[in-house]
Protein backbone atom coordinates (compact mmCIF):
# COMPACT_ATOMS: atom_id res chain seq x y z
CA UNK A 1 145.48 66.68 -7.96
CA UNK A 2 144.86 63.11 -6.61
CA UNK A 3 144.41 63.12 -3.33
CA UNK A 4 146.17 60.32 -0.63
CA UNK A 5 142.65 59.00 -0.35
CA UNK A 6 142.46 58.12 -4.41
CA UNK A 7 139.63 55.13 -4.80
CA UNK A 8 140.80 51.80 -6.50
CA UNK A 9 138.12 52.35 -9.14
CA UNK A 10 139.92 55.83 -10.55
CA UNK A 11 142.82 53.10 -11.53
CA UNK A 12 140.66 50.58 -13.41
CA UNK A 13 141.80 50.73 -16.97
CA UNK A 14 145.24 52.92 -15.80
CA UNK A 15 148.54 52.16 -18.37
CA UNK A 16 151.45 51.68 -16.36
CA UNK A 17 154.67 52.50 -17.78
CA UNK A 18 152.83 52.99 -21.05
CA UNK A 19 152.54 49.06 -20.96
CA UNK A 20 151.10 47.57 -17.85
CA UNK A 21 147.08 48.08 -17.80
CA UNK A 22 145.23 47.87 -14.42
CA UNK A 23 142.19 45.43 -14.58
CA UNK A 24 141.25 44.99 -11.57
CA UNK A 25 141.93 45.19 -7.26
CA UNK A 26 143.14 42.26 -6.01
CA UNK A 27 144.01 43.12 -2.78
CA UNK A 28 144.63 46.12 -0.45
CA UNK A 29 147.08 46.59 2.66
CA UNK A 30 148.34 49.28 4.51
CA UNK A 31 151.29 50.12 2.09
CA UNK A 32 150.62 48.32 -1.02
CA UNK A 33 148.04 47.53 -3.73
CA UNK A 34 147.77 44.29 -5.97
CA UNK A 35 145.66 44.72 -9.08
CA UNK A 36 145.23 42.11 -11.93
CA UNK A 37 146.24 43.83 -15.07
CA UNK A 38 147.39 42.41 -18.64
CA UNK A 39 150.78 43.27 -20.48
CA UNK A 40 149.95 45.03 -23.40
CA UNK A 41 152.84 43.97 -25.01
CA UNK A 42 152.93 40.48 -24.43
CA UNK A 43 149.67 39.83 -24.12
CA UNK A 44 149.59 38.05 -20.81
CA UNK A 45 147.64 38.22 -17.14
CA UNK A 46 149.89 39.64 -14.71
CA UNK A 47 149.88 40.97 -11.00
CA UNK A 48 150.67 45.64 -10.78
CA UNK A 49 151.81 45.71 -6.83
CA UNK A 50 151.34 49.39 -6.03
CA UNK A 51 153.16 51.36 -3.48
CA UNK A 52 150.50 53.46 -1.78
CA UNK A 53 150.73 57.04 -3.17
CA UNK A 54 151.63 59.02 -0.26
CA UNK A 55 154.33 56.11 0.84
CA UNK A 56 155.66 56.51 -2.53
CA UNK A 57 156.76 59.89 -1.84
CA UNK A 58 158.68 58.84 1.16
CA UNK A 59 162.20 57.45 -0.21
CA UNK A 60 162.63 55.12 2.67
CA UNK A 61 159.33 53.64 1.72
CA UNK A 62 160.33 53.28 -2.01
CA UNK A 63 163.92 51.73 -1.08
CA UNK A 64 162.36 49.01 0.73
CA UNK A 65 159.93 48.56 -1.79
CA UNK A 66 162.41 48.21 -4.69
CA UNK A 67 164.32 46.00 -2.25
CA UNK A 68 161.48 43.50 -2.40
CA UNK A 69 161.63 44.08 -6.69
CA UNK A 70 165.77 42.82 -5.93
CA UNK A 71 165.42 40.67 -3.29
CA UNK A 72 162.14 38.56 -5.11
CA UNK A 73 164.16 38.72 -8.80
CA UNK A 74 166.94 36.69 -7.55
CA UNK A 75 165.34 33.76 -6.81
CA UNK A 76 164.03 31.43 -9.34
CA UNK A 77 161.54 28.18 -8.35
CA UNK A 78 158.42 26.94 -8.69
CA UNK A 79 157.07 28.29 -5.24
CA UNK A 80 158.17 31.23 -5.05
CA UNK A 81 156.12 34.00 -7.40
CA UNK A 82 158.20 35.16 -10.43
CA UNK A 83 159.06 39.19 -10.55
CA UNK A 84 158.74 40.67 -14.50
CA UNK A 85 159.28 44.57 -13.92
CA UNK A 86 159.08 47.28 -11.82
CA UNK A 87 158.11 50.66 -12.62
CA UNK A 88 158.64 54.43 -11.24
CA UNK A 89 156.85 57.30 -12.15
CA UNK A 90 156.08 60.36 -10.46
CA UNK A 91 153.73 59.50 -7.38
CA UNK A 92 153.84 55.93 -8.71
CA UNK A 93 155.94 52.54 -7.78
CA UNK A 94 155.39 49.68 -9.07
CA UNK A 95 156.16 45.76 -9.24
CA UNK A 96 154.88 43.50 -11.84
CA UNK A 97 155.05 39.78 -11.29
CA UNK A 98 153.37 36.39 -12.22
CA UNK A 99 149.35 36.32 -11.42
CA UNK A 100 148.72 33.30 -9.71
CA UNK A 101 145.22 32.11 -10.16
CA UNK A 102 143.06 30.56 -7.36
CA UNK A 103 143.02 32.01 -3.88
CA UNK A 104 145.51 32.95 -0.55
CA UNK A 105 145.88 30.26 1.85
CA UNK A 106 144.28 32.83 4.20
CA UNK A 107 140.82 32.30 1.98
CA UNK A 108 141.11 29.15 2.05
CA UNK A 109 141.55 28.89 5.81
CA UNK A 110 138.67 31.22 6.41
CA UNK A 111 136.28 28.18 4.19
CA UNK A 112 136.91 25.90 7.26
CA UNK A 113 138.41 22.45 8.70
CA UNK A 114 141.72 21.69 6.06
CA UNK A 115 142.48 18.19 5.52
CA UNK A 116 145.39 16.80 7.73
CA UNK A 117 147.07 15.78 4.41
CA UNK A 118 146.48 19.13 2.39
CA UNK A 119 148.21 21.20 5.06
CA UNK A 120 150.70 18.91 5.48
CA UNK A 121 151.37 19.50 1.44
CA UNK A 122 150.99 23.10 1.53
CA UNK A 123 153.61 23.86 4.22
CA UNK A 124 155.77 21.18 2.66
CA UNK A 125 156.11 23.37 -0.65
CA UNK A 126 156.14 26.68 1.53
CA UNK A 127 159.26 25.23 3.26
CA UNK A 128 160.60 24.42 -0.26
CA UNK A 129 160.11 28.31 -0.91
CA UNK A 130 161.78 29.12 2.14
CA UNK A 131 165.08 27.18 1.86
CA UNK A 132 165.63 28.87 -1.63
CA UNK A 133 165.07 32.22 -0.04
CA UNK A 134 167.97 31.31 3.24
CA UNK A 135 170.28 29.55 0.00
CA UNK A 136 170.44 33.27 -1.34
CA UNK A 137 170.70 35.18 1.65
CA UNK A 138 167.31 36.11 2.40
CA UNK A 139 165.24 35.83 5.42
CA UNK A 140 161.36 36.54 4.38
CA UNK A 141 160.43 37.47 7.85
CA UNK A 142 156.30 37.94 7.26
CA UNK A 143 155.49 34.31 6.33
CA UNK A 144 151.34 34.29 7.42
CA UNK A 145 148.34 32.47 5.42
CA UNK A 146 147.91 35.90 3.30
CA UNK A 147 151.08 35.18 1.76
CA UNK A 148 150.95 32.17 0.96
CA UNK A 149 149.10 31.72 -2.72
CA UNK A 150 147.39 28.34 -3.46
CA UNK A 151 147.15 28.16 -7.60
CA UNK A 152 144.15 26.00 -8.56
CA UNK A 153 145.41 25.66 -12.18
CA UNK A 154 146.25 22.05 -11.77
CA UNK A 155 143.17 21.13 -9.39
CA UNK A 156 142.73 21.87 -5.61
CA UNK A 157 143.99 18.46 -4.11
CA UNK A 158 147.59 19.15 -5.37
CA UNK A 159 147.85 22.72 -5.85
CA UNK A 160 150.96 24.67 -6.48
CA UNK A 161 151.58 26.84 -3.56
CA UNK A 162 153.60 29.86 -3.90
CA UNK A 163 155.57 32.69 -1.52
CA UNK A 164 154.79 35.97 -2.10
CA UNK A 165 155.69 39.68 -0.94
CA UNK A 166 159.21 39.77 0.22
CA UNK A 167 158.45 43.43 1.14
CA UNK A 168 160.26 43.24 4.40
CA UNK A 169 162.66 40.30 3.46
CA UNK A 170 165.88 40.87 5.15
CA UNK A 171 168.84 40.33 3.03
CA UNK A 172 171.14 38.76 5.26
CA UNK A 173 175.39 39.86 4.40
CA UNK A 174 174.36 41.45 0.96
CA UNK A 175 177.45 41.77 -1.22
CA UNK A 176 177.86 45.91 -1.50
CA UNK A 177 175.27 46.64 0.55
CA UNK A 178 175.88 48.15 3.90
CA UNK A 179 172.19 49.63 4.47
CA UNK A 180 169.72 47.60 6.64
CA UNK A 181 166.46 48.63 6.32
CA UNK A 182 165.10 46.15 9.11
CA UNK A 183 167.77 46.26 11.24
CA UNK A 184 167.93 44.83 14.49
CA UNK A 185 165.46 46.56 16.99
CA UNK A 186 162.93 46.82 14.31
CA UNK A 187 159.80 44.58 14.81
CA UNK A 188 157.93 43.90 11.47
CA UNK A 189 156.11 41.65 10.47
CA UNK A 190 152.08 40.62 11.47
CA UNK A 191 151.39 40.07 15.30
CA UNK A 192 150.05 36.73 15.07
CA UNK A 193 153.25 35.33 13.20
CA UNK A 194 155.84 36.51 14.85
CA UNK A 195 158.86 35.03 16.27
CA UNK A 196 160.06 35.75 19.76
CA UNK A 197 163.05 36.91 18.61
CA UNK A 198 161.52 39.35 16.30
CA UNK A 199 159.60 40.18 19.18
CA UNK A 200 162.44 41.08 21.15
CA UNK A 201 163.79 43.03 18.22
CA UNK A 202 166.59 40.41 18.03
CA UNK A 203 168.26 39.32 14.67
CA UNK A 204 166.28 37.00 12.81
CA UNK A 205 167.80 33.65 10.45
CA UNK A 206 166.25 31.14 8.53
CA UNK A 207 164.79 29.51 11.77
CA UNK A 208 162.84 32.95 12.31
CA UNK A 209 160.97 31.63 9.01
CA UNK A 210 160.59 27.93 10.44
CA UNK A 211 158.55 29.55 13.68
CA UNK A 212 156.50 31.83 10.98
CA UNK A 213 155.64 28.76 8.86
CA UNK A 214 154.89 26.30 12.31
CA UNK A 215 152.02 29.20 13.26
CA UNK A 216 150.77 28.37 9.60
CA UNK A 217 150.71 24.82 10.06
CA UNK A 218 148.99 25.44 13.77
CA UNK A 219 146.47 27.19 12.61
CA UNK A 220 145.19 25.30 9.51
CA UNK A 221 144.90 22.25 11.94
CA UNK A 222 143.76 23.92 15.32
CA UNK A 223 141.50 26.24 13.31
CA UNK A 224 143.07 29.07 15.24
CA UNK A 225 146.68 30.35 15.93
CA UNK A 226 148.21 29.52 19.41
CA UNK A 227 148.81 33.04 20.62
CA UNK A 228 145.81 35.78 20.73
CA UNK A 229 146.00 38.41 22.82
CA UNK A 230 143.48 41.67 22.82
CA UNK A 231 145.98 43.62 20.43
CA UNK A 232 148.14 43.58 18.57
CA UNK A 233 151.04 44.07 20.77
CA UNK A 234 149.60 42.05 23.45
CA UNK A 235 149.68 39.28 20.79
CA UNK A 236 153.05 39.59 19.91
CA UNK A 237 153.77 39.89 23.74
CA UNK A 238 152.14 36.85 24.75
CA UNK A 239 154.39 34.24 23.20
CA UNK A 240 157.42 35.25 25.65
CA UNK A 241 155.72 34.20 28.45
CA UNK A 242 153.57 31.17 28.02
CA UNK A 243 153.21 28.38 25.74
CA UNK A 244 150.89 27.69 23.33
CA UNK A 245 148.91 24.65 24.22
CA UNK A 246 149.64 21.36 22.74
CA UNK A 247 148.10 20.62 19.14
CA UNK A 248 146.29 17.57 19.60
CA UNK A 249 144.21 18.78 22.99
CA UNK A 250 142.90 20.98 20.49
CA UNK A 251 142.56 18.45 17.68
CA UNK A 252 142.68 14.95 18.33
CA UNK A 253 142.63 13.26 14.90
CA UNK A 254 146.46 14.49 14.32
CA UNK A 255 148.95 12.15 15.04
CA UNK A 256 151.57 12.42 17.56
CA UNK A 257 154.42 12.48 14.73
CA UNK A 258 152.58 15.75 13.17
CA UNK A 259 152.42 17.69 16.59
CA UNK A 260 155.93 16.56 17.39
CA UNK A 261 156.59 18.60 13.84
CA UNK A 262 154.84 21.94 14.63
CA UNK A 263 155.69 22.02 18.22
CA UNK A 264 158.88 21.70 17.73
CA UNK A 265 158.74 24.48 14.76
CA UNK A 266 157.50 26.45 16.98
CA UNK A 267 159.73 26.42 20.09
CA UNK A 268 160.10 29.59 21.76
CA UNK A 269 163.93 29.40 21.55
CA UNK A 270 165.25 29.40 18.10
CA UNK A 271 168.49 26.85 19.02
CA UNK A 272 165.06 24.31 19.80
CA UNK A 273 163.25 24.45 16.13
CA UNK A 274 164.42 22.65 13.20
CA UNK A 275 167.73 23.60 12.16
CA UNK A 276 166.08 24.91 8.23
CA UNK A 277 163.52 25.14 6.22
CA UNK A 278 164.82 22.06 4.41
CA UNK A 279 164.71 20.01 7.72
CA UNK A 280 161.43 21.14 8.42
CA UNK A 281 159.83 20.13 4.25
CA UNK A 282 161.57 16.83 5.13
CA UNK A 283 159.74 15.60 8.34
CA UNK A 284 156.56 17.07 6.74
CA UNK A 285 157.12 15.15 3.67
CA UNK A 286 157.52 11.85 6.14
CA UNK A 287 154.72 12.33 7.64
CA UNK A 288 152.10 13.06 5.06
CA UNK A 289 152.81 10.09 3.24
CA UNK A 290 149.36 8.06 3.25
CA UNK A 291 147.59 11.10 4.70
CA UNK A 292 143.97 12.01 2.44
CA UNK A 293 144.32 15.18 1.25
CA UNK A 294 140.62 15.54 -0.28
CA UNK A 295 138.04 17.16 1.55
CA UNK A 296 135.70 14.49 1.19
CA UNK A 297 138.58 12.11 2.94
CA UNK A 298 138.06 13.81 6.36
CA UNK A 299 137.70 11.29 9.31
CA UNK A 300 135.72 12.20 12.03
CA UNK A 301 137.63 13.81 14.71
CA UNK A 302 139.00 11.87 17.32
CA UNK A 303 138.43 12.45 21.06
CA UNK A 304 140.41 15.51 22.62
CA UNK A 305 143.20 13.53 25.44
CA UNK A 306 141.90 13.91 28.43
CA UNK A 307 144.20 15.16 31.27
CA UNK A 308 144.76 11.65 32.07
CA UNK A 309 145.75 10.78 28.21
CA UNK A 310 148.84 10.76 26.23
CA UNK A 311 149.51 14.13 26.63
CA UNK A 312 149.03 15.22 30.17
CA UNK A 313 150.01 11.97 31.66
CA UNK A 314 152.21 11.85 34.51
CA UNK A 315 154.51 9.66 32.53
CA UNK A 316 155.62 10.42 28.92
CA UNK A 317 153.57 8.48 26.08
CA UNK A 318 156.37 7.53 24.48
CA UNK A 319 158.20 5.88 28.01
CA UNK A 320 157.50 2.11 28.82
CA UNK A 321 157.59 2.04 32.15
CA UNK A 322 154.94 3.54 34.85
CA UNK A 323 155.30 5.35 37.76
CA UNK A 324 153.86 3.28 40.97
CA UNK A 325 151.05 4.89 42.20
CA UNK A 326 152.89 5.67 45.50
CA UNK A 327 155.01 7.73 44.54
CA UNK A 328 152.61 10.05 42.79
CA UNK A 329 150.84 9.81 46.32
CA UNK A 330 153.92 10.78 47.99
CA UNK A 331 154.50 13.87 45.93
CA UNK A 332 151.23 14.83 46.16
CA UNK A 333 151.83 14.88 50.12
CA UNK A 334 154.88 16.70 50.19
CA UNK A 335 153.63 19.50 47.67
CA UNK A 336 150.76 20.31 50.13
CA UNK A 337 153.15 20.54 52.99
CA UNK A 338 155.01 22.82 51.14
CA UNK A 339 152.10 25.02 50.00
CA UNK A 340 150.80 24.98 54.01
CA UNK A 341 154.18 26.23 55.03
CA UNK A 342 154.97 28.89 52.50
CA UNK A 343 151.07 29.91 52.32
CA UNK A 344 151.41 32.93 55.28
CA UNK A 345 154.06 34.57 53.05
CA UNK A 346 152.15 34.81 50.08
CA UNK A 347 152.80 31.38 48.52
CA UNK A 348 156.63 33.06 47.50
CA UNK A 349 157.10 29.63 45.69
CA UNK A 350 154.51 29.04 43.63
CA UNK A 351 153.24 32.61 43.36
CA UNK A 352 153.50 32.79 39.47
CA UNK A 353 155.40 30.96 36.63
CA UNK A 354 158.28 33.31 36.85
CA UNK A 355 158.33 33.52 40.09
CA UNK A 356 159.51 36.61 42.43
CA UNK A 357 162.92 35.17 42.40
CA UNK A 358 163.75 34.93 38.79
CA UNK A 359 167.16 34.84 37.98
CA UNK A 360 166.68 36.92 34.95
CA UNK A 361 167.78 40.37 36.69
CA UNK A 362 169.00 43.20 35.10
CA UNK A 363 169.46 45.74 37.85
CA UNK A 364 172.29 48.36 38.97
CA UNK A 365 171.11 47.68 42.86
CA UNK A 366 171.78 43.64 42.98
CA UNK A 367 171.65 40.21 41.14
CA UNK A 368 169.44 37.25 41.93
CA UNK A 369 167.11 38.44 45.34
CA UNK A 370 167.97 36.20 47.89
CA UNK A 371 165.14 37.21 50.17
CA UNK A 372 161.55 35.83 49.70
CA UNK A 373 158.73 38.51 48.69
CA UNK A 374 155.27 38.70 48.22
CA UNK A 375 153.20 40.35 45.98
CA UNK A 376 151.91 44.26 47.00
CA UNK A 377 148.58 44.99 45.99
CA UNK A 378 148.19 48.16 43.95
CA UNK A 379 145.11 50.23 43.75
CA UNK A 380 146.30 52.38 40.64
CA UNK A 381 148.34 53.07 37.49
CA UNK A 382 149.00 56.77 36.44
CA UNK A 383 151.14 57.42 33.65
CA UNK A 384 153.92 60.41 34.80
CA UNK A 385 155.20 62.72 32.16
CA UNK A 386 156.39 66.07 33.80
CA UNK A 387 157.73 67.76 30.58
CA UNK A 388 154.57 66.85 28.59
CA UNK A 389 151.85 68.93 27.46
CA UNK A 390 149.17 67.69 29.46
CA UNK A 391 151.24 65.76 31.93
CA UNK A 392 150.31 62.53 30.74
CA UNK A 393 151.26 59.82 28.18
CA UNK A 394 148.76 57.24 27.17
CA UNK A 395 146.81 57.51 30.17
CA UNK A 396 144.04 54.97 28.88
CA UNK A 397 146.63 52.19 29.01
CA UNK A 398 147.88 52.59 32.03
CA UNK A 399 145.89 50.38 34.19
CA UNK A 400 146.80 47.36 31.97
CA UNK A 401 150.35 47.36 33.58
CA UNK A 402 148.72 45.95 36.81
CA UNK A 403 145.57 44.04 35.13
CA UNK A 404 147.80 40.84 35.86
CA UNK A 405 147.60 40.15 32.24
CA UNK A 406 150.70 40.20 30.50
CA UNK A 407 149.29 40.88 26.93
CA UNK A 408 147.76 43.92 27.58
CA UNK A 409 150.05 46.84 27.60
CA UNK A 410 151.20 50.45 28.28
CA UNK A 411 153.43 52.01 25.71
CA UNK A 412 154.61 55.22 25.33
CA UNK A 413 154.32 58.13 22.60
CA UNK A 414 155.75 56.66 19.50
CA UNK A 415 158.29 59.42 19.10
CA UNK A 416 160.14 60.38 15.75
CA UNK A 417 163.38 60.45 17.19
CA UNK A 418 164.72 56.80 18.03
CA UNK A 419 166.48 58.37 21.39
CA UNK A 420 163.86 61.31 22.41
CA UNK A 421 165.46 61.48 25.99
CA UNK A 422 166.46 63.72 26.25
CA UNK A 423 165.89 65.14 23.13
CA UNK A 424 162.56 66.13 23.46
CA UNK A 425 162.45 65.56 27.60
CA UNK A 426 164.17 64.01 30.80
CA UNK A 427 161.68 61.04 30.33
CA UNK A 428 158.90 59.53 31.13
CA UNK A 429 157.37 57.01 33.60
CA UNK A 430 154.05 55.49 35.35
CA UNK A 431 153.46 55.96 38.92
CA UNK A 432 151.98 53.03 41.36
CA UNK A 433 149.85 53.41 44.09
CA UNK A 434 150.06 50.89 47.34
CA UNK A 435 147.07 49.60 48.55
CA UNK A 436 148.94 50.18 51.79
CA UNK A 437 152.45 51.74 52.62
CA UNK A 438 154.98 49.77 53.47
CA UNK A 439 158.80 47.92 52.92
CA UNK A 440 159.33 47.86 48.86
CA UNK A 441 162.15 45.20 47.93
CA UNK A 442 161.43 44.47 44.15
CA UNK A 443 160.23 45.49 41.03
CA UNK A 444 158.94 42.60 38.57
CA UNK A 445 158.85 44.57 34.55
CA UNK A 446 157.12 42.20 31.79
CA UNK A 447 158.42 43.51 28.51
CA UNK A 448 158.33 42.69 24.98
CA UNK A 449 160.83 45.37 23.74
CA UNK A 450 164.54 45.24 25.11
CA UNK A 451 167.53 47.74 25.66
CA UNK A 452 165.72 50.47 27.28
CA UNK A 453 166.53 51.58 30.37
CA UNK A 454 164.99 53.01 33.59
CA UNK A 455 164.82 53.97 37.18
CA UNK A 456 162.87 53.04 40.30
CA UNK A 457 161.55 55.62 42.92
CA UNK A 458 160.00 55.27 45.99
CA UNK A 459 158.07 58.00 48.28
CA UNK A 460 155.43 58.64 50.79
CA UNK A 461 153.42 61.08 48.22
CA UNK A 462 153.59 61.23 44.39
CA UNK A 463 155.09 64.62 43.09
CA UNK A 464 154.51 66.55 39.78
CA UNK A 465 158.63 66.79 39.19
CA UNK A 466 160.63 63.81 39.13
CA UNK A 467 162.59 65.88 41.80
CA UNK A 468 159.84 65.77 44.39
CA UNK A 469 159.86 61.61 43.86
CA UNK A 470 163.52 62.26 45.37
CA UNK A 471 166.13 60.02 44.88
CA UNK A 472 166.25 57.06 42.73
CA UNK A 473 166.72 53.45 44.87
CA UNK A 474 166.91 51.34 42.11
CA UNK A 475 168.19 51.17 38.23
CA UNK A 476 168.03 48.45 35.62
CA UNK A 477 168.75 47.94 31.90
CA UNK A 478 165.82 45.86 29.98
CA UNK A 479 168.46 42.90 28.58
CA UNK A 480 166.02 40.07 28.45
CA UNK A 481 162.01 40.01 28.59
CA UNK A 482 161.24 39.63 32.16
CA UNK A 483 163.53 42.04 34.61
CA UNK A 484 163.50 42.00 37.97
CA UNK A 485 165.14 44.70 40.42
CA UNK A 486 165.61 44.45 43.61
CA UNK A 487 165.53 47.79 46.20
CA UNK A 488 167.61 48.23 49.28
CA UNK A 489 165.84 50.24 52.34
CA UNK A 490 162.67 51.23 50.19
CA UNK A 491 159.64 52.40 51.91
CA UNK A 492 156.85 54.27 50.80
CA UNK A 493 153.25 54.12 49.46
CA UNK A 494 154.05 55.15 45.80
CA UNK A 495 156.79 53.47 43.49
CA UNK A 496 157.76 55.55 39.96
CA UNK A 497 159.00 53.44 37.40
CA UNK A 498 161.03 56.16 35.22
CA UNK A 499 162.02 55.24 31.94
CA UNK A 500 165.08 58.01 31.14
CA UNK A 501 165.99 55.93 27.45
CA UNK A 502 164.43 53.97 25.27
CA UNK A 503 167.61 52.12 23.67
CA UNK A 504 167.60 53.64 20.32
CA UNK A 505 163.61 52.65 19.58
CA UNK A 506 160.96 54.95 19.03
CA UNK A 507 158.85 53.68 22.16
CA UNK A 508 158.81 52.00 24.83
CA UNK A 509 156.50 48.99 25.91
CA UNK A 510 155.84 47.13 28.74
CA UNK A 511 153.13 44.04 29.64
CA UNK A 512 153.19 44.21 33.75
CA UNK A 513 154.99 45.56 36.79
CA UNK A 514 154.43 43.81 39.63
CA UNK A 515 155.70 45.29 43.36
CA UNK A 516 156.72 42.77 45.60
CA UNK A 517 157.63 43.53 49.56
């Protein structure tokens, strides 16, 4: 019996379907393998994709993965790789498609510095890809440098570039088919790539694949992607609350037309990006004209703007007219009046980008705070699970919630069931403890999963039942990223935030929690 653990080299030499013979690994992820192989009866190279053994005993697992076989089939064009076969056998599934020679973009990215005019190429023919895929119906959803395929065949200037692994392609109003296999609330796709929607477990469109492919285009020119955070999940998390710095203060030898192009591809809202993937090959196309592709063709970088340069100036590059100097000297006075007045309460104003007032509240005890608040320190984070075996849920990752960094994270046990409260218990929660005891009037939750909901609870001592917290002064509903509720009469030196249903996901997840009094 093979066991789940089976080495690539027990394959080498393997017939497939009495026709397809495994050569060689290619490549290896988490669910799938890629061998080069040769059809016997043919006679020709060809790519064996491989459903990992003990996923291809799973039947959700091999639906998706024949989806991919379906979705891939129907589209015909140059950039996008061609599907042959697939193949089923017991323990086995299998998808054979058109071996493209040369190397992933991902390699290539990994060599070093990419010529302005080469990337410029490759995402034009990517976006070519892409608007075929959104023509059919389909919305790729994983578009990253490792799959994207640069074939050499014709020379490594002008390389054909090609789309591959449509594994979690969403097939958007299928005709006859009512199951969704990524339906909304489902976040795949790689961290790093991600759109906030996706995020957000929102549905995706075309434009999901326009943010996907302006990452691409970041990285190959900044030499690193705009959002890293220290996991995955904090990753993901990190584009929904900052943004990513501009591309020429990381590489100055772009011009402005090109950042205007992958800024704008990557705009946090989707309604901001380029309407489609055509749009997007178009202005690319524009603005590579004249740009070297070669290697050799590289100009020396240019300086990095200054904050006194094009793009931190006080007035817009591309405006004619200048500010008079005494008005930036007035400003300048009245902002440090302001900060001298609202400094005793805790700088209220100016405390943090989303501020303590944010209008983005989702709470059953008020709207919009009209009261200003200041930050409470807390001393600790202790995650609160009554009904739980040991009392405690992820316990390592509770601190992060009050680290004051939004990408790292506290989640909870990735249950089976997609609504485990209470199914499997009341809930769970973390409990806060105040430096000092005192008047609690709002709870700030960073979050990069929505639709769960929760409760607030505030006492003099923490409890091991959720009865002992007593009762709850506060209640909200995670609708956006950022929720804020406020409390009415809450004093204590503890707060509970209770989370009593996760919205139909298997977890929960949240970035920060910040107390405010």
């Amino acid at each position: 019996m093979t066991t789940r653990a089976e080495k690539a080299d027990d394959l080498t030499g393997r017939l497939v379907s009495g026709r397809y013979r495994l050569d060689h690994l290619v490549a290896g992820g988490g669910m799938a393998q890629v061998w080069a192989g040769t059809d016997a009866v043919l006679n020709r190279r060809v790519a064996v994709k491989l459903l990992r053994r003990h996923l291809a005993e799973d039947e959700r697992f091999v639906l998706r993965f024949r989806r991919e076989a379906i979705a891939a089939a129907r589209l015909n064009h140059t950039n996008i790789v061609a599907i042959y076969d697939t193949c089923s056998e017991p323990g086995l599934e299998a998808i054979v498609m058109e071996l493209v020679p040369g190397q992933t973009l991902r390699a290539r990215l990994d060599e070093g510095r990419v010529p302005v005019g080469e990337v410029l190429d490759i995402g034009a023919q990517v976006a070519a890809a892409l608007s075929e895929a959104h023509a059919a119906g389909l919305v790729h959803r994983d578009i990253k440098p490792a799959n994207v395929l640069l074939d050499a065949t014709d020379g490594e200037a002008r390389c054909r570039v090609v789309v591959t692994d449509f594994g979690i392609a969403k097939a958007v109003a299928a005709e006859g088919d009512t199951t969704d296999l990524t339906r909304v609330g489902t976040v795949l796709g790689t961290a790093k790539y991600l759109a906030p929607e996706q995020v957000e477990g929102h549905a995706v469109d075309g434009r999901t694949d326009v943010y996907g492919l302006g990452i691409v285009l970041y990285e190959a020119l900044a030499g690193t992607v705009p959002f890293l955070g220290e996991s995955e999940v904090g990753t993901a998390l990190a584009r929904l609350h900052s943004d990513p710095k501009p591309l020429r203060q990381v590489r100055g030898d772009i011009s402005p037309q090109i950042e205007q192009i992958v800024m704008r591809a990557i705009a946090r809202r989707p309604e901001d990006r380029f309407v489609s993937a055509a749009d997007l090959r178009a202005a690319l196309l524009s603005a590579g004209q004249g740009t070297p592709h070669s290697r050799s063709d590289i100009p020396e970088p240019a300086p990095v703007p200054t904050p006194t340069a094009e793009h931190e100036s006080f007035v817009h590059s591309e405006r004619s007219w200048i500010v008079p100097t005494a008005v930036v000297v007035t400003v300048a006075i009245v902002l440090a009046l302001i900060g001298v007045l609202v400094g005793r309460n805790g700088s209220a104003l100016f405390d943090r980008a989303f501020g303590g007032d944010s209008s983005s509240t989702s709470s059953t005890s008020s709207t919009t705070s009209t009261v200003a608040t200041a930050s409470l320190a807390v001393t600790s984070a202790t995650s609160f699970d009554p009904a739980g075996d040991d009392k405690t849920e992820n316990e390592a990752q509770a601190p992060n919630l009050v680290d004051g960094k939004v990408e790292t994270t506290w989640s909870t046990t990735n249950y089976t069931d997609p609504e485990p409260f209470p199914t499997f218990k009341p809930g769970v929660g973390v409990a806060l403890e105040l430096e000092a005891a005192g008047d609690v009037r709002q709870v700030r939750i960073q979050t990069p999963r929505t639709g769960w909901s929760g409760q607030i609870y505030v006492a003099d001592s923490p409890a091991a039942a959720l009865a002992g917290w007593g009762e709850p002064v506060g209640g909200f509903t995670a609708d956006t990223g950022d929720v804020t509720v406020d409390l009415d009469g809450a004093e204590g030196g503890y707060v509970l935030l209770w989370i009593n249903s996760t919205g139909g996901q298997s977890r929960v997840t949240i970035g920060e929690v910040e107390l405010r009094g």
